[in-house]
Protein backbone atom coordinates (compact mmCIF):
# COMPACT_ATOMS: atom_id res chain seq x y z
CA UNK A 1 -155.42 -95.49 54.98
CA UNK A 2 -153.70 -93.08 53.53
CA UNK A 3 -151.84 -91.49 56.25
CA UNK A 4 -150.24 -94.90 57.19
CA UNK A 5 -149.11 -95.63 53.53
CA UNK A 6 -147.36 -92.01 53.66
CA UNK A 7 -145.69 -93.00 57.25
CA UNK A 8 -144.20 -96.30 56.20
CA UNK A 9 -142.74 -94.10 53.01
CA UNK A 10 -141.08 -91.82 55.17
CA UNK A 11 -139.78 -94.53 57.50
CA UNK A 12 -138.05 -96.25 54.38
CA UNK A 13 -136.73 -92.96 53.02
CA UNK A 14 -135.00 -91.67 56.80
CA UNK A 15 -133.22 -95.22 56.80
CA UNK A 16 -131.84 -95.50 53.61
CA UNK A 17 -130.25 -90.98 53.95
CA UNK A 18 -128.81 -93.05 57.05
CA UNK A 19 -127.19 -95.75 55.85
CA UNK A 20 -125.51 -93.75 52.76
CA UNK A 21 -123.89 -91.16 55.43
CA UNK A 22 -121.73 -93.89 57.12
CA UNK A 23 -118.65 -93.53 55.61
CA UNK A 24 -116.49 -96.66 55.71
CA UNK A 25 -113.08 -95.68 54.54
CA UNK A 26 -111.89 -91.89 54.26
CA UNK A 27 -110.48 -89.99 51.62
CA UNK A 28 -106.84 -89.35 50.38
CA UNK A 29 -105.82 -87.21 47.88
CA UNK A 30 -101.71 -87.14 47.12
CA UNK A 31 -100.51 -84.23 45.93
CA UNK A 32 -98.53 -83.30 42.87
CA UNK A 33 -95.64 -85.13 43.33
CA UNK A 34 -97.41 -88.20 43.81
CA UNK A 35 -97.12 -90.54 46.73
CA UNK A 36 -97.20 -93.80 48.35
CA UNK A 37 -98.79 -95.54 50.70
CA UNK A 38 -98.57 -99.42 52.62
CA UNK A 39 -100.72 -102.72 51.70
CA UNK A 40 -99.71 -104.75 54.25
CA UNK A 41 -95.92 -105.53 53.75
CA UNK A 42 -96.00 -104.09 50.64
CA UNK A 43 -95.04 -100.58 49.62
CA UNK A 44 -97.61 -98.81 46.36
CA UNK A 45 -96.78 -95.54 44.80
CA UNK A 46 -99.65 -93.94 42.85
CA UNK A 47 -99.53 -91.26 40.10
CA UNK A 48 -99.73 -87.76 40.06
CA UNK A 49 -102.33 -85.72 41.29
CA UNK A 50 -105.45 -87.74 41.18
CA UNK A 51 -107.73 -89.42 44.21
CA UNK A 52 -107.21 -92.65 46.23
CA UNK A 53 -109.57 -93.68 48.56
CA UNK A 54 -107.94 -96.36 50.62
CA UNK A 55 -105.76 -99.16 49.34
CA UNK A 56 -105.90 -102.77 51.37
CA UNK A 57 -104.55 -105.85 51.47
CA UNK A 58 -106.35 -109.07 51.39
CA UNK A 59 -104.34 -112.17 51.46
CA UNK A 60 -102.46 -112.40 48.55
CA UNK A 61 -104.50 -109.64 46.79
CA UNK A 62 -104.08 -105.87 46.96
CA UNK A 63 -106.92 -103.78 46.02
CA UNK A 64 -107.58 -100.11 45.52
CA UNK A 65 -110.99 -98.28 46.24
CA UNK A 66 -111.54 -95.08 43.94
CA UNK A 67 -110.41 -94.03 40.77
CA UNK A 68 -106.72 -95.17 40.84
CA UNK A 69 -104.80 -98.00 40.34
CA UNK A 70 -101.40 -98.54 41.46
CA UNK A 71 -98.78 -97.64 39.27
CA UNK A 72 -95.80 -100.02 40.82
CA UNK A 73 -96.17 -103.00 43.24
CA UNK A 74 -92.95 -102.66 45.85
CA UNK A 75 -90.21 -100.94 46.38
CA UNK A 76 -87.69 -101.11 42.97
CA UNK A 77 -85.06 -99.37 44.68
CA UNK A 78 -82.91 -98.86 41.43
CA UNK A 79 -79.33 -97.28 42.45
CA UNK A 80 -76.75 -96.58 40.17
CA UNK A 81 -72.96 -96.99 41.32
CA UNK A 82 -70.23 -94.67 39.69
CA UNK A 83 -66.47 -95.52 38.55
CA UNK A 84 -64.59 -92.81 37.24
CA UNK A 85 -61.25 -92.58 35.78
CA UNK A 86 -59.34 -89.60 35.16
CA UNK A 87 -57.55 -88.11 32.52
CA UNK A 88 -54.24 -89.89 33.00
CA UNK A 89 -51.61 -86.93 31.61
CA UNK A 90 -51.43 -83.93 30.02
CA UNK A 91 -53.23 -84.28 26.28
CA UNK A 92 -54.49 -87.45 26.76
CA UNK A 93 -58.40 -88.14 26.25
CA UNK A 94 -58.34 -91.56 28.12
CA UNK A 95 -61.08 -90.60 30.59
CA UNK A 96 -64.14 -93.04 31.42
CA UNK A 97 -67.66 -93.46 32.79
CA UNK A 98 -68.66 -97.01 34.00
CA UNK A 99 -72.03 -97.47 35.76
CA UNK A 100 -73.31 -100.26 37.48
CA UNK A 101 -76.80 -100.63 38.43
CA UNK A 102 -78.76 -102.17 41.01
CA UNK A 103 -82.16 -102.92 42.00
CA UNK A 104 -83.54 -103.90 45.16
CA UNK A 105 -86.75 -105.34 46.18
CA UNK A 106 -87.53 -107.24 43.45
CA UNK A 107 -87.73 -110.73 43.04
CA UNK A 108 -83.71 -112.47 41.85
CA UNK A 109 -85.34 -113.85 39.06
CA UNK A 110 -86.70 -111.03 37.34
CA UNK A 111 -83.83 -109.57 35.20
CA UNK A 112 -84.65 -106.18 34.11
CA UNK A 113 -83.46 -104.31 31.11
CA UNK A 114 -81.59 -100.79 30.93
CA UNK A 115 -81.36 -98.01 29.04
CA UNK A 116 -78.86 -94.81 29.45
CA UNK A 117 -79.03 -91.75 28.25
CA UNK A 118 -76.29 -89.72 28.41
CA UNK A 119 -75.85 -86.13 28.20
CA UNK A 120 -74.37 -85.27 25.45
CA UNK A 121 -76.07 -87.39 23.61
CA UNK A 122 -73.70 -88.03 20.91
CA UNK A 123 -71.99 -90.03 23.44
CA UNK A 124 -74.40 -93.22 22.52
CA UNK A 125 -77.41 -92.48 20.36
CA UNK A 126 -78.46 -95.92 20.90
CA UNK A 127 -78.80 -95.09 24.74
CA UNK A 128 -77.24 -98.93 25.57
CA UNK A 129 -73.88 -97.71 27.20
CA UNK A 130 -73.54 -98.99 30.65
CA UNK A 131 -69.81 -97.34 30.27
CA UNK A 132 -67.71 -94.48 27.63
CA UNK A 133 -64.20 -94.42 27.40
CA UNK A 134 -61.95 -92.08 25.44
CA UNK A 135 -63.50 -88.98 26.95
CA UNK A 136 -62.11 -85.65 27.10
CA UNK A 137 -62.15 -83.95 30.76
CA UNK A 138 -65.39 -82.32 31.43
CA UNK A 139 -68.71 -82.44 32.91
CA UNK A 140 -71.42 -85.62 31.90
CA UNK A 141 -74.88 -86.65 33.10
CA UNK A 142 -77.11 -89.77 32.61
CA UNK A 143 -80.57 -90.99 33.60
CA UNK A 144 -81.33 -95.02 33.73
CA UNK A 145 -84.11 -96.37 32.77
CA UNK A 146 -84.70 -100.05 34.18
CA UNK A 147 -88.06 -101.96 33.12
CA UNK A 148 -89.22 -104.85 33.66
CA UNK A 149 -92.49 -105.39 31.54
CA UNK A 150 -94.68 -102.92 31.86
CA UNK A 151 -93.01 -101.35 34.85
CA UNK A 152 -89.92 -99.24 35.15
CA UNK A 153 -87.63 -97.21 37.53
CA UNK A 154 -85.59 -93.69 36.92
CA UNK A 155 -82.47 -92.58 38.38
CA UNK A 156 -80.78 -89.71 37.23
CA UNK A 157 -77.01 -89.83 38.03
CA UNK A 158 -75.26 -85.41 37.37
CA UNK A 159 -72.68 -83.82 38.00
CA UNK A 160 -70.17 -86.87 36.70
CA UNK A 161 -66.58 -84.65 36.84
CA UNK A 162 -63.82 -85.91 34.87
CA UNK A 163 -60.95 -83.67 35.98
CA UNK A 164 -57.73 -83.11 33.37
CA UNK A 165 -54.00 -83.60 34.60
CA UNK A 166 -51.23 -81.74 34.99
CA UNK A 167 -48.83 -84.84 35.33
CA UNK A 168 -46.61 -85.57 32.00
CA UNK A 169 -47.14 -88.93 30.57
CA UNK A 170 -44.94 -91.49 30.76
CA UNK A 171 -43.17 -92.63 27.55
CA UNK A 172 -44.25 -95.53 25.95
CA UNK A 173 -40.55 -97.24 24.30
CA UNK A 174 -41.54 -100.15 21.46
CA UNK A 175 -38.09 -101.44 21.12
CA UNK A 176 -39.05 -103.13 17.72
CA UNK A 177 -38.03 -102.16 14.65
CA UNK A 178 -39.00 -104.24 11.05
CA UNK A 179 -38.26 -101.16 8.37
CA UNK A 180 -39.65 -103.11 5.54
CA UNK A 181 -42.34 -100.70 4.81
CA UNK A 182 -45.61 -102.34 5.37
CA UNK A 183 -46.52 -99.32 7.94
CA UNK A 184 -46.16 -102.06 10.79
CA UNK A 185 -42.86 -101.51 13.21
CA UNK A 186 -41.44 -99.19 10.26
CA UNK A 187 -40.11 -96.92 13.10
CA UNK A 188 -38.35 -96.93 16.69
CA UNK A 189 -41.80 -95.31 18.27
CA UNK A 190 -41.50 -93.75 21.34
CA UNK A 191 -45.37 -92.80 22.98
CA UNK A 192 -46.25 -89.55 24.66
CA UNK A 193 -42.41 -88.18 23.31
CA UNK A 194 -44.24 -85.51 21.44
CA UNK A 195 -44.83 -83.80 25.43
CA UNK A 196 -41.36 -83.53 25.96
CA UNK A 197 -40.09 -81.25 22.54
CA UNK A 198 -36.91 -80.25 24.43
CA UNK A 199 -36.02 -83.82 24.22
CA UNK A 200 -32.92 -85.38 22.31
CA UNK A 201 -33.20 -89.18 21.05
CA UNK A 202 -29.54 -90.80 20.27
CA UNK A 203 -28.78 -94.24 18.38
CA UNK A 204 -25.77 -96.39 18.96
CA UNK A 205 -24.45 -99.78 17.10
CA UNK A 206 -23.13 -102.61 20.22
CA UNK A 207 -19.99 -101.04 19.72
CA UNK A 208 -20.61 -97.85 21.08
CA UNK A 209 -20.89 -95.61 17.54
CA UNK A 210 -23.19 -93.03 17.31
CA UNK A 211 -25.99 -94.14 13.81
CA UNK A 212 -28.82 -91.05 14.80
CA UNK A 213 -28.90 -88.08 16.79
CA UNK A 214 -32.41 -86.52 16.69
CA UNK A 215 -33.41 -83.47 18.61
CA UNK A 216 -37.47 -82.72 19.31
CA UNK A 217 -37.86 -86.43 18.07
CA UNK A 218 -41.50 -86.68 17.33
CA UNK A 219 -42.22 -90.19 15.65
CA UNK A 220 -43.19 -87.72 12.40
CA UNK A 221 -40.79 -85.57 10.39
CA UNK A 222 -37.45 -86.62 13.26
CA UNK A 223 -37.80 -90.48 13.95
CA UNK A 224 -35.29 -93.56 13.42
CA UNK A 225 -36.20 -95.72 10.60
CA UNK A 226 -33.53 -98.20 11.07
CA UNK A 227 -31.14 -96.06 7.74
CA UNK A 228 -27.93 -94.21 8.44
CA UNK A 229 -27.19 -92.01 5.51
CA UNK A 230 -30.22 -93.71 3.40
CA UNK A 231 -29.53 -96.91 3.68
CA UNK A 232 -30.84 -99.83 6.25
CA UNK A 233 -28.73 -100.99 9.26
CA UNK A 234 -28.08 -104.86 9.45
CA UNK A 235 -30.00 -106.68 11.70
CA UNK A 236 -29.19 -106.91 15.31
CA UNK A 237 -29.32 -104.75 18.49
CA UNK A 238 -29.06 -101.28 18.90
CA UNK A 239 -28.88 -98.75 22.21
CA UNK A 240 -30.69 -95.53 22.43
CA UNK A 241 -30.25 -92.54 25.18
CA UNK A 242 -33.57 -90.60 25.70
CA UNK A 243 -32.72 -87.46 27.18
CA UNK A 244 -36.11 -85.54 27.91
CA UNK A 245 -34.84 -81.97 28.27
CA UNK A 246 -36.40 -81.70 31.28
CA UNK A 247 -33.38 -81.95 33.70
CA UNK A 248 -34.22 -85.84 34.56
CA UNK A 249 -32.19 -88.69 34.44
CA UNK A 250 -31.63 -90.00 30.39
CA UNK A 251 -33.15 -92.77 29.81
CA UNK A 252 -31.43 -95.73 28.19
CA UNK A 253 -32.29 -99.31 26.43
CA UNK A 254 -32.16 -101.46 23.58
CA UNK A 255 -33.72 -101.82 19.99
CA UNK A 256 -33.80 -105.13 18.42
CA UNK A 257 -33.77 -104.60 14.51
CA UNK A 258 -34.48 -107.50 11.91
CA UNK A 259 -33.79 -105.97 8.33
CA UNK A 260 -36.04 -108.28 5.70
């Protein structure tokens, strides 16, 4: 009696070790820069440096076997677009950064939100600048951050050059003038004249006479403020002659005045 009770034990024991050594699914560990694998149609990435059995897709389900879960379901695909502009002439620091990012594989109606930081980071401590403008030539970097809920996708855009110029900039003439001293129009202001100091600025009434003749005219200490000898021109139109000491062509046009 006993012998047959031990038998039947032993037959149980062999067919259960058998079972258990049929292995269903095999083994996958990713390495330490993560990885990714298919469900289907659909694309998973996992995290970094743990184990993943096998990941499958069931209908409208996806399910992972083993300790992880996946981290993102599809492919993001965030990009990030560049516009630069350059410095447009000497001394200017009219440069500027203007991203625009997009995300693919996601559905239309999920609108994610973005952060930027930007290297320096002085440039916008509130990381929420999509574009910077008034920057001086040099080197800049940003990474974007784009979530959506609990999820989120990195790009890291370097290396954004914005080169100086050599080009002179082009004078900017406000023909103007209201010398009534509330700091608005005071002044025949000519832009960028400050690159040319070789340059000569001359004043003329309709009839030809010479009012002001300024050289290294610099909207400062040597500008026209509408007074010959101290004391304000009438009203009306006036001619200037720009010569830029350069050897170009003088450059001429008219001021309109109005003395209140």
């Amino acid at each position: 009696m006993k012998k047959k009770i031990f038998s039947i034990m032993l037959v149980c024991l062999s067919w259960s070790f058998i079972s258990l050594a049929q292995p269903t699914i095999s083994n996958k560990v990713i390495n330490s820069a993560g990885g990714e694998g298919t469900a289907g149609t659909t694309t998973i990435y996992y995290n970094i440096g743990e184990t993943v059995i096998n990941t499958i897709n069931s209908s409208s389900n996806t399910i992972t076997q083993g300790f992880l879960q996946p981290d993102v379901l599809g492919n993001f695909g965030l990009s990030v677009s560049t516009l630069i502009n350059h410095i447009s002439c000497v001394g200017k620091t009219d440069g500027a950064i203007v991203l625009t990012p997009t995300i693919s594989g996601i559905s239309s109606a999920i609108t994610p939100s973005y952060q930027y930081f930007w290297t320096p980071t002085s440039l916008c401590p509130a990381n929420d600048c999509q574009s910077l403008n008034n920057l001086n030539a040099g080197v800049y970097s940003v990474t974007v951050i784009a979530t959506f809920g609990t999820k989120s996708d990195t790009v890291e855009v370097n290396n954004i050059t914005i080169n100086d110029s050599t080009e002179p900039c082009l004078l900017e003439i406000f023909n103007g003038v209201t010398p009534n001293g509330d700091n608005k129009n005071d002044f025949f202001f000519i832009g960028n004249i400050d690159q040319y100091p070789k340059n000569n600025v001359k004043i003329f009434t309709r009839w030809g006479q010479l009012i002001s003749n300024l050289d290294g005219y610099d909207n400062v200490t040597k500008r026209w403020d509408g007074n010959i000898n101290g004391q304000v021109v009438a009203s009306g139109t006036y001619f200037y002659v720009i010569d830029l000491g350069n050897g170009s062509k003088p450059i001429k046009g008219w001021i309109e005045l109005l003395n209140k």
